[in-house]
C-alpha atoms as a PDB file:
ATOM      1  CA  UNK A   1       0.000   0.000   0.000  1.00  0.00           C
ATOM      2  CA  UNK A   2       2.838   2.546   0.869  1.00  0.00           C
ATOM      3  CA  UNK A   3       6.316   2.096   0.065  1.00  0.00           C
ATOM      4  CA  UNK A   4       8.566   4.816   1.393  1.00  0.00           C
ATOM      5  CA  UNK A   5      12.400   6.249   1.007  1.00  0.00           C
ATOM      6  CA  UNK A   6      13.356   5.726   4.440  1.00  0.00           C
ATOM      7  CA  UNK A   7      16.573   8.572   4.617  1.00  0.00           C
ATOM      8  CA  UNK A   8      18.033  10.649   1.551  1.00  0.00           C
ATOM      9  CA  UNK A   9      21.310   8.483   1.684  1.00  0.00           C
ATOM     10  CA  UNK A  10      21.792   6.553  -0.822  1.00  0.00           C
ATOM     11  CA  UNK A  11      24.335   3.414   0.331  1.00  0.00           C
ATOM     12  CA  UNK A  12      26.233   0.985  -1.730  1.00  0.00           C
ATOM     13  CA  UNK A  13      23.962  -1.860  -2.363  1.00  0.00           C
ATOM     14  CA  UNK A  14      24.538  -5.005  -0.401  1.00  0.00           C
ATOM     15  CA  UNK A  15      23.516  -8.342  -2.190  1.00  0.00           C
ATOM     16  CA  UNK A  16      20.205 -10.184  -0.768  1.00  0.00           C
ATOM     17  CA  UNK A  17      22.138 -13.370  -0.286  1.00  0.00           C
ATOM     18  CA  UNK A  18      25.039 -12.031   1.406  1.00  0.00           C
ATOM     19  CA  UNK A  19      23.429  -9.692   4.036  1.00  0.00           C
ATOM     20  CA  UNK A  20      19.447  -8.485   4.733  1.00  0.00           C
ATOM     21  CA  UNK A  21      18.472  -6.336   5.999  1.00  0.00           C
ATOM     22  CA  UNK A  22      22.123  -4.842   4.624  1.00  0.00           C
ATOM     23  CA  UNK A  23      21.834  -2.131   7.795  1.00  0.00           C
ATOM     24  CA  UNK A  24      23.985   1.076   7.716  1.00  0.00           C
ATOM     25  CA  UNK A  25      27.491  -0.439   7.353  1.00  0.00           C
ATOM     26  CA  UNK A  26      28.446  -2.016   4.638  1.00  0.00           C
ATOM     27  CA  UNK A  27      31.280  -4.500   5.873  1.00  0.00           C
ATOM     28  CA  UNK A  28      30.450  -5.202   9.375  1.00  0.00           C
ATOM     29  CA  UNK A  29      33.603  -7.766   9.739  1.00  0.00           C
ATOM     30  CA  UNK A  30      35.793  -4.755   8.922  1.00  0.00           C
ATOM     31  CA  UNK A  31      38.570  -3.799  11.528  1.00  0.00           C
ATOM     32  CA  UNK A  32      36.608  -0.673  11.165  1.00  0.00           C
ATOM     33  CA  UNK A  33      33.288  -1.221   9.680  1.00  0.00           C
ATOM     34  CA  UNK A  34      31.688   2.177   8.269  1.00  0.00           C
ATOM     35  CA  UNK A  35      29.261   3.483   6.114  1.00  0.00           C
ATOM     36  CA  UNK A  36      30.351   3.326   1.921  1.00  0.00           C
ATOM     37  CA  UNK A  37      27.936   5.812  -0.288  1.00  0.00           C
ATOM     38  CA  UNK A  38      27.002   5.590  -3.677  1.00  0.00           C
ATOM     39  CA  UNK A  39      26.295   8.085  -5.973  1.00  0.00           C
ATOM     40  CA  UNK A  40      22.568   8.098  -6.864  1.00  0.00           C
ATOM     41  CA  UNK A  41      21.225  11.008  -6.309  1.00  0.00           C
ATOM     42  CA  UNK A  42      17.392  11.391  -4.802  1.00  0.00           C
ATOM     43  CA  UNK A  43      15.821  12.117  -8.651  1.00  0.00           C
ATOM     44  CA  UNK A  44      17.165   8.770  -9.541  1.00  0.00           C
ATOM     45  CA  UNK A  45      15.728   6.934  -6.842  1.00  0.00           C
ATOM     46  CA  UNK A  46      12.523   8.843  -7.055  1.00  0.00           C
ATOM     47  CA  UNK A  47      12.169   8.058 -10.483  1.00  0.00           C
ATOM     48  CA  UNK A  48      12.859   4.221  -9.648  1.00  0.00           C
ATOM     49  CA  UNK A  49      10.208   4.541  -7.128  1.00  0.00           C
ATOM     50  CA  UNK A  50       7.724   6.222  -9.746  1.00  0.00           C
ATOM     51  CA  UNK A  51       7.795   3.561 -12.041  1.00  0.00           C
ATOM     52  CA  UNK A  52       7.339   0.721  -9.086  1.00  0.00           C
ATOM     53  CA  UNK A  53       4.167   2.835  -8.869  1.00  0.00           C
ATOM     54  CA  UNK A  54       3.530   2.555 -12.735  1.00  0.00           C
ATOM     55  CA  UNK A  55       3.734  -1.305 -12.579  1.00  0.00           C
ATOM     56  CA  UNK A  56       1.391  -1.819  -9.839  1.00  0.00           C
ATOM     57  CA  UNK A  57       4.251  -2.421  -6.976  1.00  0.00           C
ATOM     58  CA  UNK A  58       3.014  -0.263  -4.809  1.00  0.00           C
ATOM     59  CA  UNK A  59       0.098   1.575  -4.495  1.00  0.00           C
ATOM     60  CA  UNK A  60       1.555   5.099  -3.220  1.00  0.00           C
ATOM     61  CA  UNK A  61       5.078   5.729  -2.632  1.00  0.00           C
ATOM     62  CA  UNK A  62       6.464   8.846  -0.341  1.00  0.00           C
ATOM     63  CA  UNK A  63       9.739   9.279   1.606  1.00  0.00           C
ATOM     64  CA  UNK A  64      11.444  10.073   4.972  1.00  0.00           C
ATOM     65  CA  UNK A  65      13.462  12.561   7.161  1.00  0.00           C
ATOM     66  CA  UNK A  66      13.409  15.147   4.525  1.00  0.00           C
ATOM     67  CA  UNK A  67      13.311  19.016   5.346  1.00  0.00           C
ATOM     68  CA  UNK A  68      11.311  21.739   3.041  1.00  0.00           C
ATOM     69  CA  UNK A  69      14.041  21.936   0.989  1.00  0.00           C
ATOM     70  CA  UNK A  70      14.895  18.528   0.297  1.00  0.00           C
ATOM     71  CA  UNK A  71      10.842  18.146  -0.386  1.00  0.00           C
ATOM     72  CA  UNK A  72      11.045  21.547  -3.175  1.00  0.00           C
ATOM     73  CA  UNK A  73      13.967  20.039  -4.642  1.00  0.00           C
ATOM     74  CA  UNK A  74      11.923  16.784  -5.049  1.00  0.00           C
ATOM     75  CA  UNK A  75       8.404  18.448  -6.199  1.00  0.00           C
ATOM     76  CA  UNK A  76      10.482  20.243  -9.202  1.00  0.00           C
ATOM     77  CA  UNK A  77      10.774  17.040 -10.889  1.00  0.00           C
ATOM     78  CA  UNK A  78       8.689  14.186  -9.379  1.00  0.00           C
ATOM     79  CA  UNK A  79       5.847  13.069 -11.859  1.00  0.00           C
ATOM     80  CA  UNK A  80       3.883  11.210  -8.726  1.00  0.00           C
ATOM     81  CA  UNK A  81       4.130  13.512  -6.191  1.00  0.00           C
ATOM     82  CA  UNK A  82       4.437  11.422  -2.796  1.00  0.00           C
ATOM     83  CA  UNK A  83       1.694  10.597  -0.891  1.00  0.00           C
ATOM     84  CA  UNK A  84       3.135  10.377   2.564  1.00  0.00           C
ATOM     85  CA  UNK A  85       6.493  12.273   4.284  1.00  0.00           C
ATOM     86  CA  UNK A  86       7.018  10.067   7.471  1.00  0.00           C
ATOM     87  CA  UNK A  87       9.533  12.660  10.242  1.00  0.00           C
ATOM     88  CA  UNK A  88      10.411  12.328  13.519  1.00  0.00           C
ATOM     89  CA  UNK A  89       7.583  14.741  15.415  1.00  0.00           C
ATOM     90  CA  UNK A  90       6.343  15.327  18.905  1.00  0.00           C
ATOM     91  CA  UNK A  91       5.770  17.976  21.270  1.00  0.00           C
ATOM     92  CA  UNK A  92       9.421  18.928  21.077  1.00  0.00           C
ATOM     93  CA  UNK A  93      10.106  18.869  17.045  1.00  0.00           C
ATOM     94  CA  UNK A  94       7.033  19.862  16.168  1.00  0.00           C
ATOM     95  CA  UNK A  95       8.316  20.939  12.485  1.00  0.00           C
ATOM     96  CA  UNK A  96       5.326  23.137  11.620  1.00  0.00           C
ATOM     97  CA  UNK A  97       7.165  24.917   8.606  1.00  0.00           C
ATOM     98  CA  UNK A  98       7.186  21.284   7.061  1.00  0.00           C
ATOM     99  CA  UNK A  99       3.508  20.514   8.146  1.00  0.00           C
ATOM    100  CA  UNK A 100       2.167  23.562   6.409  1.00  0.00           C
ATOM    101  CA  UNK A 101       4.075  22.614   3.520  1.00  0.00           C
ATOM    102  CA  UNK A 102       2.777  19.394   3.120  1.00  0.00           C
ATOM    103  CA  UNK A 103      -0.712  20.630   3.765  1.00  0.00           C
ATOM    104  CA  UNK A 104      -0.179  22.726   0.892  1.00  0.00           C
ATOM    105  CA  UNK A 105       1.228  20.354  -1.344  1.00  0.00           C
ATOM    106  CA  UNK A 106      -1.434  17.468  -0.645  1.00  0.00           C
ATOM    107  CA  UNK A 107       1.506  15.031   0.869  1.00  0.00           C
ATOM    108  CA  UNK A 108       0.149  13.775   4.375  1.00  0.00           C
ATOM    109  CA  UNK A 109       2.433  13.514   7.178  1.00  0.00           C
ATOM    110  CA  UNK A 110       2.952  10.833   9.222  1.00  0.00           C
ATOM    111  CA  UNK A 111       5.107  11.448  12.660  1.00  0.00           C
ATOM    112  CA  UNK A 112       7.313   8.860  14.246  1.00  0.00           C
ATOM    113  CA  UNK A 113       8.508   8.785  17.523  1.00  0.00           C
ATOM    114  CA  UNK A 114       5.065  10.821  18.579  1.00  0.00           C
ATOM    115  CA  UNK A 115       6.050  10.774  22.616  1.00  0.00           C
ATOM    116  CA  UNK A 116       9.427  11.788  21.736  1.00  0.00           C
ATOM    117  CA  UNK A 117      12.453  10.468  23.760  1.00  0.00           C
ATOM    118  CA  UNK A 118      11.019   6.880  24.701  1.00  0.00           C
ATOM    119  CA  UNK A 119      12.539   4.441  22.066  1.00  0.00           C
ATOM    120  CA  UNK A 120      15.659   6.242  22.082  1.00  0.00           C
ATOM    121  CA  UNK A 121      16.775   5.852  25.787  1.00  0.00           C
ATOM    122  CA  UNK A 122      17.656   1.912  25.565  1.00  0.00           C
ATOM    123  CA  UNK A 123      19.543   2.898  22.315  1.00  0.00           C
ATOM    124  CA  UNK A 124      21.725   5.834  24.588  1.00  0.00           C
ATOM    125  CA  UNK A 125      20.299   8.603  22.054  1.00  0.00           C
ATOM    126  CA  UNK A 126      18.296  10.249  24.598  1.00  0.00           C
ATOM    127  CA  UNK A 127      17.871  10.194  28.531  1.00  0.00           C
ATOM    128  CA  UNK A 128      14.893   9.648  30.795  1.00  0.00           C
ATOM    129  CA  UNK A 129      14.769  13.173  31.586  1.00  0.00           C
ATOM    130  CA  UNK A 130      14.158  14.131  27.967  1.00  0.00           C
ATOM    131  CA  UNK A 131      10.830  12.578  27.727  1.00  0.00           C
ATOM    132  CA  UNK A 132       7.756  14.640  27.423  1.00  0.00           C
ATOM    133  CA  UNK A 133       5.935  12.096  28.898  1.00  0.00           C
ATOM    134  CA  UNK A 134       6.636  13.873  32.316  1.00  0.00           C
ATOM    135  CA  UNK A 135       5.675  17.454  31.754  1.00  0.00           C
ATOM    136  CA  UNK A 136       3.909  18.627  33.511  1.00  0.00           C
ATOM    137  CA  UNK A 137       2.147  20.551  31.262  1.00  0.00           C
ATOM    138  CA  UNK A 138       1.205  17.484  29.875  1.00  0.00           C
ATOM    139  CA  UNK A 139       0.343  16.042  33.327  1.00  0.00           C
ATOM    140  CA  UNK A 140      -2.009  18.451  33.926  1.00  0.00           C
ATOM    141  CA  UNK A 141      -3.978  18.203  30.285  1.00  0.00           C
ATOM    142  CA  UNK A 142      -3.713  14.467  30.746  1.00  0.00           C
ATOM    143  CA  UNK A 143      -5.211  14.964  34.310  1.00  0.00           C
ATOM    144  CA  UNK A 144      -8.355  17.327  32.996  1.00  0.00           C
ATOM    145  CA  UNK A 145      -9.605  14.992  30.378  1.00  0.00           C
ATOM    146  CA  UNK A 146      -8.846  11.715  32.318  1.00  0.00           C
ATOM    147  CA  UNK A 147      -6.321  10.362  29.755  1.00  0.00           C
ATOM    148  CA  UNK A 148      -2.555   8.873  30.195  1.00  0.00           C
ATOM    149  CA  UNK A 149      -0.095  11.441  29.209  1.00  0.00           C
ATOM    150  CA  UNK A 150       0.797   8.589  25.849  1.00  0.00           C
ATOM    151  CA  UNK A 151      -2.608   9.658  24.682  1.00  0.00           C
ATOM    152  CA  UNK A 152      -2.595  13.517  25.272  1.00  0.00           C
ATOM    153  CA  UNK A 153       0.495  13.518  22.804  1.00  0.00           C
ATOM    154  CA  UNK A 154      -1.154  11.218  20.381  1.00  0.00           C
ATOM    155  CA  UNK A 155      -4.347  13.501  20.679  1.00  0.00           C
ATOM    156  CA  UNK A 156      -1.768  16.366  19.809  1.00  0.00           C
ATOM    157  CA  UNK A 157      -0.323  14.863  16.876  1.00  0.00           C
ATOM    158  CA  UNK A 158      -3.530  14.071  15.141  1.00  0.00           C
ATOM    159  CA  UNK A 159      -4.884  17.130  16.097  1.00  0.00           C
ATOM    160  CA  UNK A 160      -2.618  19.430  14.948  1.00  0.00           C
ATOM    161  CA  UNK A 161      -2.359  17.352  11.610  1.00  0.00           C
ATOM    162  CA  UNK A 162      -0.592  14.138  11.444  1.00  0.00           C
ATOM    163  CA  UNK A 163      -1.208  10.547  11.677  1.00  0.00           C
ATOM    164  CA  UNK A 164       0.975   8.847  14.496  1.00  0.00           C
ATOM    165  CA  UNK A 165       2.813   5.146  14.422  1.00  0.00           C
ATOM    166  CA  UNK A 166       3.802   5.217  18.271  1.00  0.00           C
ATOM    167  CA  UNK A 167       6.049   1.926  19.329  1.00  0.00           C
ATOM    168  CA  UNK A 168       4.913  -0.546  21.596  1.00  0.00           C
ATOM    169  CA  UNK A 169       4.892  -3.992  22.229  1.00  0.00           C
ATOM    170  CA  UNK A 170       1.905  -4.338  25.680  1.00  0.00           C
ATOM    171  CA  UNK A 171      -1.116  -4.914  24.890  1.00  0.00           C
ATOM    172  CA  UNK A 172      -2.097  -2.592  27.512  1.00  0.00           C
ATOM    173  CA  UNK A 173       0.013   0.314  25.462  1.00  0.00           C
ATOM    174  CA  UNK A 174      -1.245  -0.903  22.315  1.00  0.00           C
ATOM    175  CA  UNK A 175      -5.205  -0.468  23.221  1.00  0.00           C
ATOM    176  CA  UNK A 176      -4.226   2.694  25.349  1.00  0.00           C
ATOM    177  CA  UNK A 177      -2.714   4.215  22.126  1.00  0.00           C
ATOM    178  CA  UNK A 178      -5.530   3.693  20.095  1.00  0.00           C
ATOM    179  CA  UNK A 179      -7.955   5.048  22.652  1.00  0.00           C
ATOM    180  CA  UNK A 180      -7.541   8.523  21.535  1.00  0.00           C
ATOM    181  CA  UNK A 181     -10.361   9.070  19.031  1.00  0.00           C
ATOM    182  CA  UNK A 182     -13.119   9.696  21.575  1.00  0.00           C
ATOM    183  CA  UNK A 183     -11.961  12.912  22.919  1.00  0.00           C
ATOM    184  CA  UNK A 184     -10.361  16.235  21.776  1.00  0.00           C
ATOM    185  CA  UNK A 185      -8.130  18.706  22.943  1.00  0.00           C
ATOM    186  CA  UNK A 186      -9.818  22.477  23.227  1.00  0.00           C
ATOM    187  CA  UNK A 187      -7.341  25.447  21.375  1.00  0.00           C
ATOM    188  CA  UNK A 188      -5.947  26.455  24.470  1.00  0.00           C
ATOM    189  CA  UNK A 189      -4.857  22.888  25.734  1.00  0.00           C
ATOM    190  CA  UNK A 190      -2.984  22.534  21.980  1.00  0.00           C
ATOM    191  CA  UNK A 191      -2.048  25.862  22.494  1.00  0.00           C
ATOM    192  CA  UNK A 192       0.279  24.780  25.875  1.00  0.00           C
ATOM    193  CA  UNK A 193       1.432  21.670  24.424  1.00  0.00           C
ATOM    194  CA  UNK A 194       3.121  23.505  21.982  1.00  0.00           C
ATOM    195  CA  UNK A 195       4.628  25.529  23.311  1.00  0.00           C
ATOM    196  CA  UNK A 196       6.716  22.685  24.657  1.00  0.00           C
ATOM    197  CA  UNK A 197       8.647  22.859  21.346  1.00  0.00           C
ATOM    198  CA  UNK A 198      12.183  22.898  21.154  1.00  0.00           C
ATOM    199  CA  UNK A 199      13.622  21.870  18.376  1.00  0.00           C
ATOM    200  CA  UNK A 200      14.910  18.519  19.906  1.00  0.00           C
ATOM    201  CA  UNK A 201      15.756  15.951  17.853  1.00  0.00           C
ATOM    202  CA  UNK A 202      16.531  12.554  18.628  1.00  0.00           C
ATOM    203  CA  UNK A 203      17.121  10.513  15.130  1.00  0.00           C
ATOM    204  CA  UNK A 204      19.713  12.814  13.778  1.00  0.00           C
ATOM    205  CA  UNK A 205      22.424  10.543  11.473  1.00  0.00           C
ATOM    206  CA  UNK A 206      24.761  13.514  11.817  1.00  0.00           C
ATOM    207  CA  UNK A 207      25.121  12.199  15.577  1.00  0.00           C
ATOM    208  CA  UNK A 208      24.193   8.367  15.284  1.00  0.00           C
ATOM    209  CA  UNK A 209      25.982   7.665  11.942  1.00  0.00           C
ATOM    210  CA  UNK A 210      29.920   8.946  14.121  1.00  0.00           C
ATOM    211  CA  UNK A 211      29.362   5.607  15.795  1.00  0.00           C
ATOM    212  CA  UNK A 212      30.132   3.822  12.762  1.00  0.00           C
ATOM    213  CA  UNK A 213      33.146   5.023  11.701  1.00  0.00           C
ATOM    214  CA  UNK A 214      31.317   7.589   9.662  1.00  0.00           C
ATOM    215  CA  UNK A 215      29.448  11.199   9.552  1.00  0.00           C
ATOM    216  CA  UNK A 216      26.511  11.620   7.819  1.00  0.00           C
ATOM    217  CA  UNK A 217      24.786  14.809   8.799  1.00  0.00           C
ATOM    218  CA  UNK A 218      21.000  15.504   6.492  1.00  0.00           C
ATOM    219  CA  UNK A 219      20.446  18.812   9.247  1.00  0.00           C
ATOM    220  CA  UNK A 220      22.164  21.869   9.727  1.00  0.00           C
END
């Protein structure tokens, strides 16, 4: 149904049979395994992905981690727009710039890592006390409307015009997280939870990609 570009990196291509998923490195049993590029640039993939489109391979295509540039620079020559840019976005990279954008341009947006920090902590990209799970701005919304702070950010995303894929693997979590279409947040509650933004970023390959042996920065 959707088949996405999941970073603007394009990586030397690892064969099926010796490695998959072929992951960021491209020799693992290096003495010091690192990312090795090639040199496709994004029109060439996009084009690739166009004509997976054109022979019934996918249904709609769209990418990933792109900014508004990256997404002009695409809409000046794609032929199928995409249907779907998937970013990192929560309460504290709330990319609005990009969001009106995409509104604009008819692309939906889909934000990952919706409660921010959480997925990231076991993975020593983020600490406990960067979740905005334990605002308590958040608290306190969660608290008025009788919710779990997971669902007041959910309620956020959709609300201010996403579609969410939080990460979870309770059952509790999982029905918890879907619970979030029989309420709404009034203007001034989406009103405090934004102003929670700070341009925090936790999936940022200019900072994950040095522990590779590499540096691979797509942000200023």
């Amino acid at each position: 149904d959707l088949y996405l570009i999941h970073f603007p990196i394009a990586l030397k291509f690892v064969p099926f049979e010796e490695r998959y998923p072929p992951e960021w490195v491209y020799d693992p049993d290096t003495a010091e395994p690192r990312m090795e590029y090639a040199r496709v640039t994004m029109q060439e993939t996009w084009e690739a992905m166009e004509k997976l489109a054109d022979n019934g391979k996918a249904r709609n295509i769209g990418l990933c981690n792109v900014n508004t540039q990256g997404l002009r620079d695409l809409l000046n020559y794609a032929r199928i727009p995409p249907a779907v840019l998937q970013v990192e976005r929560h309460a504290y990279l709330q990319q609005s710039k990009l969001l009106r954008m995409c509104e604009e341009e008819g692309i939906a947006v889909t934000g990952f890592s919706p409660l921010g920090s959480s997925s990231y902590v076991e993975l020593d990209m983020a600490t406990k006390s960067d979740s905005a799970l334990d605002e308590p701005i958040v608290a306190a919304v969660a608290a008025k409307y009788g919710k779990s702070p997971a669902q007041v950010l959910l309620r956020w995303g959709v609300q201010t015009g996403a579609s969410v894929i939080p990460k979870s693997v309770k059952q509790n979590r999982l029905i918890e997280n879907l619970d979030i279409f029989g309420f709404s947040l009034s203007d001034e509650d989406i009103e405090k939870l934004s102003s929670l933004e700070k341009g925090r970023r936790f999936n940022d390959p200019g900072d994950f990609t040095q522990g590779m042996n590499s540096f691979c920065p797509i942000y200023d």
